[in-house]
C-alpha atoms as a PDB file:
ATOM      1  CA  UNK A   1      14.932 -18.770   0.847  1.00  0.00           C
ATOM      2  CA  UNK A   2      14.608 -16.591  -2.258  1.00  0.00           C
ATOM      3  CA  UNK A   3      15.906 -13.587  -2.304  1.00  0.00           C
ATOM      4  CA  UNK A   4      14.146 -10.439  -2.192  1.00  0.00           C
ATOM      5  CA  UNK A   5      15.123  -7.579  -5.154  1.00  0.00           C
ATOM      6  CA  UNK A   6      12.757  -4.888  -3.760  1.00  0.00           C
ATOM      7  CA  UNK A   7      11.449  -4.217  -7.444  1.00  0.00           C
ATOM      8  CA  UNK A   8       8.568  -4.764  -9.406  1.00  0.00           C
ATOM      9  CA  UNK A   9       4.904  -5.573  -8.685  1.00  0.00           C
ATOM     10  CA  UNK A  10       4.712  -7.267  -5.379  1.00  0.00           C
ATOM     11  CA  UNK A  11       0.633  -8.859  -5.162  1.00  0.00           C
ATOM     12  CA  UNK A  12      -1.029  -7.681  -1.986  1.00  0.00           C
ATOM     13  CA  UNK A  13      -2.957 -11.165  -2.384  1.00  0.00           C
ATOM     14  CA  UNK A  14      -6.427 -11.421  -1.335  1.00  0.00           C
ATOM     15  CA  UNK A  15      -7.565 -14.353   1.215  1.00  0.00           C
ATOM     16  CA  UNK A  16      -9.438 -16.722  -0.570  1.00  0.00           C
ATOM     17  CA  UNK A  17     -12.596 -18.081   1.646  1.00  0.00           C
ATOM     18  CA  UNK A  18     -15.030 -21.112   0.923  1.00  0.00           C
ATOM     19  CA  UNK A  19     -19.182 -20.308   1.606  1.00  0.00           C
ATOM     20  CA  UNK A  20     -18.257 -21.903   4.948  1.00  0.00           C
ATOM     21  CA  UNK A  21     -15.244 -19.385   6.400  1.00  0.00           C
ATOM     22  CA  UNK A  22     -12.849 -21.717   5.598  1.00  0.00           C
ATOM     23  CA  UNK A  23      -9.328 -21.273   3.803  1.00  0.00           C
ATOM     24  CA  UNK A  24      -9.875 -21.748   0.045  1.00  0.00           C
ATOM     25  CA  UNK A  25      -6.337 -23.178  -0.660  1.00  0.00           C
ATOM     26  CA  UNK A  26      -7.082 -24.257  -4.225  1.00  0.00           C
ATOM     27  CA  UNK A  27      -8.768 -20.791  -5.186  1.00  0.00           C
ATOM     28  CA  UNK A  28      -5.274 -19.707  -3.362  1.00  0.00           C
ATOM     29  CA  UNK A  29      -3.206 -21.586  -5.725  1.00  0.00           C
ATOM     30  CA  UNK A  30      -5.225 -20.457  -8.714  1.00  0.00           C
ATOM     31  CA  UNK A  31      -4.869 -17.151  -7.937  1.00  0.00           C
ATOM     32  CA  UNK A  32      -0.893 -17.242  -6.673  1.00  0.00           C
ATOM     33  CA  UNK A  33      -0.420 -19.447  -9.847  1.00  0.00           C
ATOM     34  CA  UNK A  34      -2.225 -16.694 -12.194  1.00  0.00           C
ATOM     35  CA  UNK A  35       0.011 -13.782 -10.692  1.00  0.00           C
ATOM     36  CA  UNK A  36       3.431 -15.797 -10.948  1.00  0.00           C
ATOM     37  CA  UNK A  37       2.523 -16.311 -14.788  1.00  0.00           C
ATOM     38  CA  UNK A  38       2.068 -12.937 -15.131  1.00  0.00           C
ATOM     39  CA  UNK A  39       5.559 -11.891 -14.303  1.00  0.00           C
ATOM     40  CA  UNK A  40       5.023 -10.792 -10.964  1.00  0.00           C
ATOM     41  CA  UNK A  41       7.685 -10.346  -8.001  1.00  0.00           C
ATOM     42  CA  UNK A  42       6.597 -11.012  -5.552  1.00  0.00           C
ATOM     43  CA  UNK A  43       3.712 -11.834  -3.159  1.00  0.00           C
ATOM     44  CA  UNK A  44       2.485 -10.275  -0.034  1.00  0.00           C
ATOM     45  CA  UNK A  45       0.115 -12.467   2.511  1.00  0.00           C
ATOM     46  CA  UNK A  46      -1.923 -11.055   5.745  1.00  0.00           C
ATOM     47  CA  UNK A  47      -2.035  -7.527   4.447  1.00  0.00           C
ATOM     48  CA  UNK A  48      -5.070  -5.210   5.042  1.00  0.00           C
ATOM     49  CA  UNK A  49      -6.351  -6.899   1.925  1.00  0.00           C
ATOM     50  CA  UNK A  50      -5.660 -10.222   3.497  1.00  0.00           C
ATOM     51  CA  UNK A  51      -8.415  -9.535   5.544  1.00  0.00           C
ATOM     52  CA  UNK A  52      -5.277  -9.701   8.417  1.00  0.00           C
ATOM     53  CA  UNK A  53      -6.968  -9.090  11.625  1.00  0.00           C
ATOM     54  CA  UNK A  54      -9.331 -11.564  11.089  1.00  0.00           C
ATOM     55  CA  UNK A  55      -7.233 -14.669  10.674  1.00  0.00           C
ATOM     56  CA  UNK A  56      -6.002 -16.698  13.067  1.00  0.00           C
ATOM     57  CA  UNK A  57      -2.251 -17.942  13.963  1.00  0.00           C
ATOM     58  CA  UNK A  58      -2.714 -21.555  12.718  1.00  0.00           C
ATOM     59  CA  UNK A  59      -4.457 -20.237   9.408  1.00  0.00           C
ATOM     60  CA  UNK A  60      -1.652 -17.300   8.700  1.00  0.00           C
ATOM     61  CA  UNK A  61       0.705 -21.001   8.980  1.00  0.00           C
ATOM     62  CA  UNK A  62      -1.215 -22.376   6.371  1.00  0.00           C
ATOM     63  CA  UNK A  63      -1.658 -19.638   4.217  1.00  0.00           C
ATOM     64  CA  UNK A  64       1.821 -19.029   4.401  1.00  0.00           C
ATOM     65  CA  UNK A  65       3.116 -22.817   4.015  1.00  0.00           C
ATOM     66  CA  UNK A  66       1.151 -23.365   1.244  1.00  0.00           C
ATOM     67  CA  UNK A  67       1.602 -20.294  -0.714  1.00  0.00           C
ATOM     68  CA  UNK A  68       5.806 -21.043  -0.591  1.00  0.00           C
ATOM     69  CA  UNK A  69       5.021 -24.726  -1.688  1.00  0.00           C
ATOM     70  CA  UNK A  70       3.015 -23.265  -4.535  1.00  0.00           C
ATOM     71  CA  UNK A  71       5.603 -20.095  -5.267  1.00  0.00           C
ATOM     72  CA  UNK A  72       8.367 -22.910  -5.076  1.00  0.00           C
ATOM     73  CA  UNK A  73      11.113 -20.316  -5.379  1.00  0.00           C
ATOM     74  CA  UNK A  74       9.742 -18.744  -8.328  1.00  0.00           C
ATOM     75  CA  UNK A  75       8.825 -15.665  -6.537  1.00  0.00           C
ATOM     76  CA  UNK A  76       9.631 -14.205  -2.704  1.00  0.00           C
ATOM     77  CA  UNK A  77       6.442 -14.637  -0.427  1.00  0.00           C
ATOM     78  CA  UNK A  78       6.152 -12.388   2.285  1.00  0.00           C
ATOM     79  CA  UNK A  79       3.894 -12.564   5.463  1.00  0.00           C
ATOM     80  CA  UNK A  80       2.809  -9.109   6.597  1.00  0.00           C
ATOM     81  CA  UNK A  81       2.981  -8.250  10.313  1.00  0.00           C
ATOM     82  CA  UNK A  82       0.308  -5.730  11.806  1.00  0.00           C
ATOM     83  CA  UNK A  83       0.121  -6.595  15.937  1.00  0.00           C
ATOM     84  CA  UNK A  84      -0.898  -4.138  19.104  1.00  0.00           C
ATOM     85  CA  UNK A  85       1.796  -5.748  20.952  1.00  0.00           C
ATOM     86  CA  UNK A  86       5.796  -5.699  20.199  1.00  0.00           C
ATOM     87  CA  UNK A  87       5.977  -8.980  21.878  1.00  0.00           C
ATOM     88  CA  UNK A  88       3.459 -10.469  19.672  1.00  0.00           C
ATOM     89  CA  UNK A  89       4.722  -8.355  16.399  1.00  0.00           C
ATOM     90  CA  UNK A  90       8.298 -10.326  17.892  1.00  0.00           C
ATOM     91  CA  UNK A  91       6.741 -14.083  18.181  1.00  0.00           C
ATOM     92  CA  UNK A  92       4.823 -13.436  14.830  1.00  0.00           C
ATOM     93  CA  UNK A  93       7.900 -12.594  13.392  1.00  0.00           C
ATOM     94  CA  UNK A  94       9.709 -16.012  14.445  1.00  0.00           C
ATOM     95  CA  UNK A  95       7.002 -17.383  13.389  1.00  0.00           C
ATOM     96  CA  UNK A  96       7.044 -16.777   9.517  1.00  0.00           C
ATOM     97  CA  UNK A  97      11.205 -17.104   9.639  1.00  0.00           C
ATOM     98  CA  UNK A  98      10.114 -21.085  10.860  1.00  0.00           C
ATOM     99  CA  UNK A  99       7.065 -21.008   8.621  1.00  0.00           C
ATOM    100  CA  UNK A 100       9.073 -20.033   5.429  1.00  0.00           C
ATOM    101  CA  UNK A 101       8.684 -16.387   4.816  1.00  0.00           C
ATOM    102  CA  UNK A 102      11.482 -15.040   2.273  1.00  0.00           C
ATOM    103  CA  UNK A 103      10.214 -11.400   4.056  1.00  0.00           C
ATOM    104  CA  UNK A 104       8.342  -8.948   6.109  1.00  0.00           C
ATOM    105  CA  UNK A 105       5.986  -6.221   5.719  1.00  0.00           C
ATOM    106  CA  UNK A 106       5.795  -4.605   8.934  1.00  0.00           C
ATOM    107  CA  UNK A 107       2.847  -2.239   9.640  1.00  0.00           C
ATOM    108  CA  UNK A 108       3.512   0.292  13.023  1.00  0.00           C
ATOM    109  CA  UNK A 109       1.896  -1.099  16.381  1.00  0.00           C
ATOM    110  CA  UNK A 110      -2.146  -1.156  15.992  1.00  0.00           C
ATOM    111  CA  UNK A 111      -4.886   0.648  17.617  1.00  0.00           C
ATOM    112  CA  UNK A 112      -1.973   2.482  19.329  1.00  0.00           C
ATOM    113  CA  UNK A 113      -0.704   5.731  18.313  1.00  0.00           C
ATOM    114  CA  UNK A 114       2.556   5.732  18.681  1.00  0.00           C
ATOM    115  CA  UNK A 115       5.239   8.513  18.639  1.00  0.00           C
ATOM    116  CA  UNK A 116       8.382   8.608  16.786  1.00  0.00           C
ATOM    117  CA  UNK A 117      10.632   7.378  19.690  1.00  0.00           C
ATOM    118  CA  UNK A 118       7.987   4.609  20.302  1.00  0.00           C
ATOM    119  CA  UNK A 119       7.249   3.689  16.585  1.00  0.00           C
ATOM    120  CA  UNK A 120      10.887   3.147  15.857  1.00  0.00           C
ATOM    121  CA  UNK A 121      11.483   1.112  18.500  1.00  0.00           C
ATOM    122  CA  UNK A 122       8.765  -0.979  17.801  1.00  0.00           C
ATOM    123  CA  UNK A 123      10.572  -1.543  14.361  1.00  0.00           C
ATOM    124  CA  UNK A 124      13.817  -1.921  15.663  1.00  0.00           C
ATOM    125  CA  UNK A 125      12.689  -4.397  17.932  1.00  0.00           C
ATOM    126  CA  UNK A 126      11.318  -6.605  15.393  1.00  0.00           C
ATOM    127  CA  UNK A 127      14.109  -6.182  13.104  1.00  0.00           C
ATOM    128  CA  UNK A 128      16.782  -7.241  15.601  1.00  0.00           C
ATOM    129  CA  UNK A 129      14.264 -10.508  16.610  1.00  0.00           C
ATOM    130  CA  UNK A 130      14.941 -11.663  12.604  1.00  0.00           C
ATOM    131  CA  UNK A 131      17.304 -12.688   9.844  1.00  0.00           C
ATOM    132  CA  UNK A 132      14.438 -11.441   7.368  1.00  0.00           C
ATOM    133  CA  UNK A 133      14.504  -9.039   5.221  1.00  0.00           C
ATOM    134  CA  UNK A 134      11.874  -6.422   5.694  1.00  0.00           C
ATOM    135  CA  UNK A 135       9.811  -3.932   4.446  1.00  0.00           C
ATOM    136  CA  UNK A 136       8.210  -0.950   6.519  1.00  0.00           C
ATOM    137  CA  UNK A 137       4.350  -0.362   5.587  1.00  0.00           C
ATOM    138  CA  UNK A 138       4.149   3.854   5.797  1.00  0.00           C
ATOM    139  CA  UNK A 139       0.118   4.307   5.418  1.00  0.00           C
ATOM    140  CA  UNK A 140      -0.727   7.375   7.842  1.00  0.00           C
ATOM    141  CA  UNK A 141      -3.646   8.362   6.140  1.00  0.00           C
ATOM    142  CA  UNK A 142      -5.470   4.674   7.045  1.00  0.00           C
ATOM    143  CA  UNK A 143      -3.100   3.886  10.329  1.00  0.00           C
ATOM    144  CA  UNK A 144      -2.576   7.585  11.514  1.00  0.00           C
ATOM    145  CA  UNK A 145       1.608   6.573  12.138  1.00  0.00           C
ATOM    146  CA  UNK A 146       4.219   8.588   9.953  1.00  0.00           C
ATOM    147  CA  UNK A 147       7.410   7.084   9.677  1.00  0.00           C
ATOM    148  CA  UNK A 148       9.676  10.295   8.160  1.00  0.00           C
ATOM    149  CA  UNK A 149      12.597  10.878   7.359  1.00  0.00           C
ATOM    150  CA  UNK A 150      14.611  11.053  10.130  1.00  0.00           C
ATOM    151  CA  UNK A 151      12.697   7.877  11.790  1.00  0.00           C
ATOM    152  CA  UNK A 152      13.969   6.396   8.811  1.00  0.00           C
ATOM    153  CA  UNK A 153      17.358   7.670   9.371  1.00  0.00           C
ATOM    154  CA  UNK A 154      17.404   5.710  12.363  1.00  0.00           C
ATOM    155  CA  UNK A 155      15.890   2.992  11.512  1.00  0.00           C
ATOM    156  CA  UNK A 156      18.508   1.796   8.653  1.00  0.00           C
ATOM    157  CA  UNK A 157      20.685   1.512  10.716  1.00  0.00           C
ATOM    158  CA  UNK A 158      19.460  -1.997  10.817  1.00  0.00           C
ATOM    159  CA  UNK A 159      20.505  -3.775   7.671  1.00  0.00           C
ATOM    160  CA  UNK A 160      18.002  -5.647   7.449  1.00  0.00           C
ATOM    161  CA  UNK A 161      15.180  -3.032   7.030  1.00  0.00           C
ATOM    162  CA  UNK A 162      15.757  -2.590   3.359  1.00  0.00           C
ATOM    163  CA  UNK A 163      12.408  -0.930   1.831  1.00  0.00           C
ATOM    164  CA  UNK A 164       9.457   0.903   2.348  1.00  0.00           C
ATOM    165  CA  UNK A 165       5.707   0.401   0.899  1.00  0.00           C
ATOM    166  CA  UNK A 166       5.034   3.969   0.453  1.00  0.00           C
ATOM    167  CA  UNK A 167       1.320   5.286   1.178  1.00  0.00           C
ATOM    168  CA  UNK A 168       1.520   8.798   2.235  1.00  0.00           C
ATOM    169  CA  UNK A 169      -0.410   9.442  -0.858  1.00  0.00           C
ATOM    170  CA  UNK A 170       2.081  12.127  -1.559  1.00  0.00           C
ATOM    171  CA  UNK A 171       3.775  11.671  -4.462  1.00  0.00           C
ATOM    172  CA  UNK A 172       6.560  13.968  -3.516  1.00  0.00           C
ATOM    173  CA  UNK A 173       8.301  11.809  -0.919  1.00  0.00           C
ATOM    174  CA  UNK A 174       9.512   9.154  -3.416  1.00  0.00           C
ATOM    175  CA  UNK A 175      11.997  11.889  -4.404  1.00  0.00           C
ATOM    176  CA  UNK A 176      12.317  12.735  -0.287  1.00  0.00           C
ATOM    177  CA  UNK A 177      13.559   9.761   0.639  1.00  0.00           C
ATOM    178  CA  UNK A 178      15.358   9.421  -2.584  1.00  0.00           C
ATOM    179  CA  UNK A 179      17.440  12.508  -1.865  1.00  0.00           C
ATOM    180  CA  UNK A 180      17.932  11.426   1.302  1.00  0.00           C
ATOM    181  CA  UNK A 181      19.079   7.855   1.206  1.00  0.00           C
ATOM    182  CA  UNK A 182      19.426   7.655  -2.306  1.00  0.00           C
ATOM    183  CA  UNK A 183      19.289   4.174  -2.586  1.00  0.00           C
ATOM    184  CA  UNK A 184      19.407   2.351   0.532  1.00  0.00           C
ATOM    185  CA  UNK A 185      15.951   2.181   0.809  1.00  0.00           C
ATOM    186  CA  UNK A 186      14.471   0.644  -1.802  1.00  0.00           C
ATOM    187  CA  UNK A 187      10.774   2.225  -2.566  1.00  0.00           C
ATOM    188  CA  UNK A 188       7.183   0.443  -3.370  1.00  0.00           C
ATOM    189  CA  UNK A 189       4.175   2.501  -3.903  1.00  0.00           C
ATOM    190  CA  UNK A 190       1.607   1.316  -2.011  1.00  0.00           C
ATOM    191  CA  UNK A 191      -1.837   3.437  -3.520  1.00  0.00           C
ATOM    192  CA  UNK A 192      -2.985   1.773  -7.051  1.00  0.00           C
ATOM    193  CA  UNK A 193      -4.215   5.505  -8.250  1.00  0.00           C
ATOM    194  CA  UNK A 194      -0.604   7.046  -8.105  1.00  0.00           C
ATOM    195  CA  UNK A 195       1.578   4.240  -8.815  1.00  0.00           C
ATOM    196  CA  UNK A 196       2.109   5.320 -12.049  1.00  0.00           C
ATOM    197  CA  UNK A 197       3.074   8.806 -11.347  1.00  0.00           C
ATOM    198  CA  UNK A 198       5.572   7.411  -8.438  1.00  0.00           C
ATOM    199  CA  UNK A 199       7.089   4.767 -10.908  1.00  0.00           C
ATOM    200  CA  UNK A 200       7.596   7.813 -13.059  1.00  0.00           C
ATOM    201  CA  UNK A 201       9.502   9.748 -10.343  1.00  0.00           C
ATOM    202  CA  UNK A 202      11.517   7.026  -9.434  1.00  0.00           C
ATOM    203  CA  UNK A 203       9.834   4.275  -7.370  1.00  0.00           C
ATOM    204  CA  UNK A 204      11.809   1.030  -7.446  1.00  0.00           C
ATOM    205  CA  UNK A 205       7.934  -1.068  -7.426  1.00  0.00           C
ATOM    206  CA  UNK A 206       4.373  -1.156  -6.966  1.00  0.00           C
ATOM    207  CA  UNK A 207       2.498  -3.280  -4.427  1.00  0.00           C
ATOM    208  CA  UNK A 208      -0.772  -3.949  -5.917  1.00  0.00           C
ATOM    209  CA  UNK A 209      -4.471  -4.558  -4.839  1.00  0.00           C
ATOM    210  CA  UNK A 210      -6.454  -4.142  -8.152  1.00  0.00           C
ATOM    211  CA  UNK A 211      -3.475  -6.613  -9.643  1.00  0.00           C
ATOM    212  CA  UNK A 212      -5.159  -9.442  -7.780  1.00  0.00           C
ATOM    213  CA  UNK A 213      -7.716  -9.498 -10.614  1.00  0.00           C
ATOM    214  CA  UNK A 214      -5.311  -7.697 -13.621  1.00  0.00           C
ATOM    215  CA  UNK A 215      -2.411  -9.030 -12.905  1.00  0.00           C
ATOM    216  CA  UNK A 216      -1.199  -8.859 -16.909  1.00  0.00           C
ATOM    217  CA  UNK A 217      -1.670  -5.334 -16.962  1.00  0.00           C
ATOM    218  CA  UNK A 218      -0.377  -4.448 -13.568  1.00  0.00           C
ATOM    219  CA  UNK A 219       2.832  -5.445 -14.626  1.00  0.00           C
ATOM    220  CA  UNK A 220       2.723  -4.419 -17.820  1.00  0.00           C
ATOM    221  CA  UNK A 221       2.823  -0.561 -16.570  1.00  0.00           C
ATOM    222  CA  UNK A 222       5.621  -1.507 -14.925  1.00  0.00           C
ATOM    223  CA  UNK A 223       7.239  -2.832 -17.668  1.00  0.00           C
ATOM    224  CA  UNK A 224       6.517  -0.254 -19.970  1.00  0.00           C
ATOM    225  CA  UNK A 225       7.829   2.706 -17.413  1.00  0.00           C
ATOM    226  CA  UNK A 226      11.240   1.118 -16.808  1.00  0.00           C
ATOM    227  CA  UNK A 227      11.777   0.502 -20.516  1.00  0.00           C
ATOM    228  CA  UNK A 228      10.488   4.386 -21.258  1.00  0.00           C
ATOM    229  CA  UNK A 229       7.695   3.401 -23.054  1.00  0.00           C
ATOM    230  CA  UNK A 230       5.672   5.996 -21.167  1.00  0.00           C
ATOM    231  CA  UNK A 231       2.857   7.201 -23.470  1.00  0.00           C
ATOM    232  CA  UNK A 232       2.247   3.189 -23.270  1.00  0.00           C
ATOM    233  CA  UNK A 233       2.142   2.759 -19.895  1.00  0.00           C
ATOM    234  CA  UNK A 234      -0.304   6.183 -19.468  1.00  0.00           C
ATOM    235  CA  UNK A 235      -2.788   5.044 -21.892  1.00  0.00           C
ATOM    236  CA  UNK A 236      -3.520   1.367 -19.427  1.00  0.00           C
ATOM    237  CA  UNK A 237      -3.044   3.687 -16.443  1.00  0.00           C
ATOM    238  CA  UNK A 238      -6.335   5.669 -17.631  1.00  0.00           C
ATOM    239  CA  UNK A 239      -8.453   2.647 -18.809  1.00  0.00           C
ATOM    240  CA  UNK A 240      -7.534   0.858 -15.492  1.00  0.00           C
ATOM    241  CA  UNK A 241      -8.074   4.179 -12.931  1.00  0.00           C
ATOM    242  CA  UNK A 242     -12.074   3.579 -12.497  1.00  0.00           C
ATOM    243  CA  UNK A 243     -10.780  -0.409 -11.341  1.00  0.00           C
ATOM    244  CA  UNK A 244      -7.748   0.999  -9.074  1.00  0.00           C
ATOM    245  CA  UNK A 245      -9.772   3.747  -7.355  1.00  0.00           C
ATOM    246  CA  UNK A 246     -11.694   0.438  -5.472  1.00  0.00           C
ATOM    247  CA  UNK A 247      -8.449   0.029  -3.697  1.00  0.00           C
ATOM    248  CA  UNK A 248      -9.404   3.125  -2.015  1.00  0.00           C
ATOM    249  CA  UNK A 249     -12.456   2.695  -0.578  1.00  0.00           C
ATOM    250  CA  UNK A 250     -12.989   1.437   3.095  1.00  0.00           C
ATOM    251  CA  UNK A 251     -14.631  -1.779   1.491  1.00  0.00           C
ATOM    252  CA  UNK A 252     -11.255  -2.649  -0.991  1.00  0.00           C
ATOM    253  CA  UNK A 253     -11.754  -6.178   0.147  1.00  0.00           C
ATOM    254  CA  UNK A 254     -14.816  -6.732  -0.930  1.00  0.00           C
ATOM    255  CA  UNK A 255     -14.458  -4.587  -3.764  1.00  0.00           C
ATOM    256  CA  UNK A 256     -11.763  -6.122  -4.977  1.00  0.00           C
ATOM    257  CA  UNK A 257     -12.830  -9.809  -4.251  1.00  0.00           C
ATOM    258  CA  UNK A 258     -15.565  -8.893  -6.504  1.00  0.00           C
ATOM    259  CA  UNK A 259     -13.522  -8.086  -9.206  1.00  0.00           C
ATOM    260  CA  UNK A 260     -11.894 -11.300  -9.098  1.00  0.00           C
ATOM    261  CA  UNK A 261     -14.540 -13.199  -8.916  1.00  0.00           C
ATOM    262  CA  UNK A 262     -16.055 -11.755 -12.378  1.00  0.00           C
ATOM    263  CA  UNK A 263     -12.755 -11.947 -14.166  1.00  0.00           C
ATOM    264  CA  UNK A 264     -12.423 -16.030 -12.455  1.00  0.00           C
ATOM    265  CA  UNK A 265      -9.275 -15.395 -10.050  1.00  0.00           C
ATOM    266  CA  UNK A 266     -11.351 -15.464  -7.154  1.00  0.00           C
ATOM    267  CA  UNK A 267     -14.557 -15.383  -5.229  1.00  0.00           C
ATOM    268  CA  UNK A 268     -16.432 -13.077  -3.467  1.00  0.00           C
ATOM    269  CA  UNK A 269     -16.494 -14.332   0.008  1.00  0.00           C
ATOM    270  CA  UNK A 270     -15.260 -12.776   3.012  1.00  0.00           C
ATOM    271  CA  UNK A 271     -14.949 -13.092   6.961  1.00  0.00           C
ATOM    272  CA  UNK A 272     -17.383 -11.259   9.216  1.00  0.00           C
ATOM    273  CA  UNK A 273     -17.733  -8.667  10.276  1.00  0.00           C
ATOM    274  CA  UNK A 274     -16.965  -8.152   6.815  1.00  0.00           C
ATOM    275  CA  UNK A 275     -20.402  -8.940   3.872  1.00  0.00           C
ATOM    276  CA  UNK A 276     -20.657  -9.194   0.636  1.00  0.00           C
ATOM    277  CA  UNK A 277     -21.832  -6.471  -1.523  1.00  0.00           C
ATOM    278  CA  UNK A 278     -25.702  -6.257  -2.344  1.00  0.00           C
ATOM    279  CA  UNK A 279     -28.245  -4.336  -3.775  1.00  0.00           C
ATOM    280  CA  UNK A 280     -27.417  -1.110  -5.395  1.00  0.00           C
ATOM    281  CA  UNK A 281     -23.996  -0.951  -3.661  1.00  0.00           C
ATOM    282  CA  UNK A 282     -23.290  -4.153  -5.581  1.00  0.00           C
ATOM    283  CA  UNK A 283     -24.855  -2.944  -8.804  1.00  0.00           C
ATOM    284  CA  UNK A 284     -22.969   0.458  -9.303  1.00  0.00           C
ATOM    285  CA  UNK A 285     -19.179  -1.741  -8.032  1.00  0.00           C
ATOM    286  CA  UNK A 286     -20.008  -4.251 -10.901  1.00  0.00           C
ATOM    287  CA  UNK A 287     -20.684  -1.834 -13.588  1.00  0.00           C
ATOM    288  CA  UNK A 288     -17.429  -0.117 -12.869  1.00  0.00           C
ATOM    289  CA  UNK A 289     -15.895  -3.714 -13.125  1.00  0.00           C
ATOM    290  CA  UNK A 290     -17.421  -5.121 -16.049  1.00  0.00           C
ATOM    291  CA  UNK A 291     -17.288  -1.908 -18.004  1.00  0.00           C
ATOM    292  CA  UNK A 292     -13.806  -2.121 -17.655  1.00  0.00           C
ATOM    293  CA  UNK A 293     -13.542  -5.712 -18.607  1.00  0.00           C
ATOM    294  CA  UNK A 294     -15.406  -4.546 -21.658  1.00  0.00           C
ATOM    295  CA  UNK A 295     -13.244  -2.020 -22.211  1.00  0.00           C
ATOM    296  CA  UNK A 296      -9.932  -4.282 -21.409  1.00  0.00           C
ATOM    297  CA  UNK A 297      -6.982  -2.938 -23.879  1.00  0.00           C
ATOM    298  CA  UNK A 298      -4.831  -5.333 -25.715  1.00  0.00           C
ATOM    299  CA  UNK A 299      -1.610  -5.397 -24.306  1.00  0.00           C
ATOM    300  CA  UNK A 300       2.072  -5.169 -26.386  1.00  0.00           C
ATOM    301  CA  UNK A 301       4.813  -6.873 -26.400  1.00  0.00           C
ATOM    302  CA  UNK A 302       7.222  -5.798 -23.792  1.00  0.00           C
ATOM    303  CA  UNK A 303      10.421  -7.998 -22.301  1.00  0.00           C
ATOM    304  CA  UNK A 304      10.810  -8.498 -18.961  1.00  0.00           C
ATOM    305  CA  UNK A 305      12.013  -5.610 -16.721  1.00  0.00           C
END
C-alpha cells in the first residue's frame, strides 16, 4: 500500500468513456500517466467528477484495479465513497481495501439529510469497518451536510480519519479547524477558485478538477506557495481562474471533459443522463478553454515541494 502524506495536489480524475459507454482504460492510463509526470500526489477515483453515481460495482473494480497497476506505487490512489446506505458505504468500503485502495474519500450519506448525531455516525461506522486511511469530503453547499467543528471533534477520535477535503467555500475555516486541531487533521481545498487563497492561509493540499487537463500548472501553484514564491504562484492563479471557475458549474463534468479533450488528456464523452455540450453552450465553454490555452504562461523552474 503506499502511504498517504495528506499534501499536495490530489487529481479528482475524470472517468474516461468510449462513444459506446464503455470504460476507456487506455485514455485512463494516458491521463493517470500525464498527472503522475506532473508531480502530482495523489489520485482520487469515483468522485462527483467521476461521474460516481453512475458507475457500477464491477466497473468502480476496474477503474480502481487498473488505475493502482498503472500508479504502481508512484502515487496513493484513492476510491471515493458517496452511498444512501451505511451498510452499502460499509461493503463499498471492504471493497476498495480488497480492490487495492491506498485511501478513502468519504462523502456524508446521499439523498439523506442527515443530522450531526446521524452524520457522524455514519462516518464512524465506516471508519471502524477499515484499516484505510481516510479523508472526509465537507461540500454543504452541493450536498447540504456540514461536518463542523465539534463533529470533527468527535470524529478523530478515530485514527484513521486523518483529513478533510474542504468545500465550505469559506476560506476562513482552514484557519478554524487549524486552531482547533492544529494539525491532526490534515486540510485539502476542495473549490479550484479559492485554492490559492486557502494554500495561502495554510491548507496542507489542493484536490483538483481543472488539473485533469493542467496538471503542470496545478502543481506548480502549489509549488510556488510552499516555497514563498507567492507573486509567482498569483500571476498562474489569474490566467487559470476563467478555466477553474468550470469546476463550479452544475455541468463540471462535461465542462471539464471538454477541456481535456482540446488540450489531448481526454475525451468528451460522458454517461447519461449526462450529454455532451452543443450549440452555443458548447461555443461560449470552448472559447473560455482555448483562449486560455492561447494564453497558457510559461512555467519556472521550481523543485519539488
Amino acid at each position: 500500500m503506499t502511504p498517504i502524506e495528506w499534501n499536495g495536489v490530489y487529481t479528482a480524475i475524470t472517468t474516461k468513456m468510449t462513444a459506446d459507454d464503455q470504460l476507456d482504460l487506455s485514455l485512463q492510463a494516458k491521463s493517470t500517466e500525464a498527472q503522475i509526470a506532473a508531480g502530482v500526489d495523489g489520485i482520487i477515483l469515483s468522485g462527483s467528477l467521476g461521474e460516481a453515481s453512475t458507475l457500477t460495482v464491477a466497473e468502480k473494480e476496474t477503474l480502481l484495479k487498473h488505475t493502482v497497476a498503472t500508479a504502481a506505487g508512484r502515487v496513493p490512489v484513492l476510491l471515493n465513497i458517496s452511498e444512501g446506505a451505511t451498510a452499502e458505504a460499509i461493503q463499498q468500503t471492504i471493497n476498495a481495501e480488497k480492490w487495492g485502495a491506498d485511501g478513502l474519500m468519504v462523502l456524508p450519506p446521499m439523498r439523506y439529510k442527515s443530522d450531526a448525531r446521524e452524520t457522524v455516525a455514519f462516518f464512524r461506522a465506516i471508519a471502524q469497518a477499515t484499516s484505510l486511511p481516510i479523508m472526509v469530503y465537507n461540500n454543504p453547499v452541493d450536498y447540504k451536510i456540514e461536518v463542523t467543528l465539534d463533529m470533527f471533534a468527535e470524529l478523530i477520535e478515530e485514527s484513521n480519519i486523518q483529513a478533510v477535503k474542504e468545500s465550505t467555500r469559506d476560506i476562513a475555516n482552514v484557519s478554524r479547524l487549524r486552531s482547533r486541531f492544529g494539525n491532526r487533521i490534515k486540510i485539502l481545498c476542495g473549490v479550484d477558485t479559492i485554492a490559492t487563497e486557502e494554500l495561502l492561509m495554510g491548507a496542507d493540499g489542493w484536490i483538483g478538477g481543472l488539473v485533469c487537463a493542467f496538471p503542470a500548472e496545478t502543481v506548480a501553484i502549489y509549488r510556488l506557495i510552499k516555497a514563498g514564491r507567492v507573486s509567482e504562484a498569483v500571476d498562474i492563479h489569474r490566467w487559470f481562474l476563467p478555466l477553474l471557475e468550470l469546476d463550479l458549474n452544475p455541468k463540471l463534468v462535461q465542462y471539464i471533459k471538454l477541456t481535456e479533450a482540446q488540450v489531448g488528456l481526454g475525451s468528451e464523452y460522458v454517461r447519461a443522463p449526462r450529454l455532451t455540450l452543443t450549440g452555443e453552450e458548447r461555443a461560449n465553454i470552448l472559447k473560455i478553454i482555448n483562449d486560455g490555452i492561447a494564453a497558457r504562461p510559461v512555467l519556472p523552474i521550481i523543485s519539488p515541494a
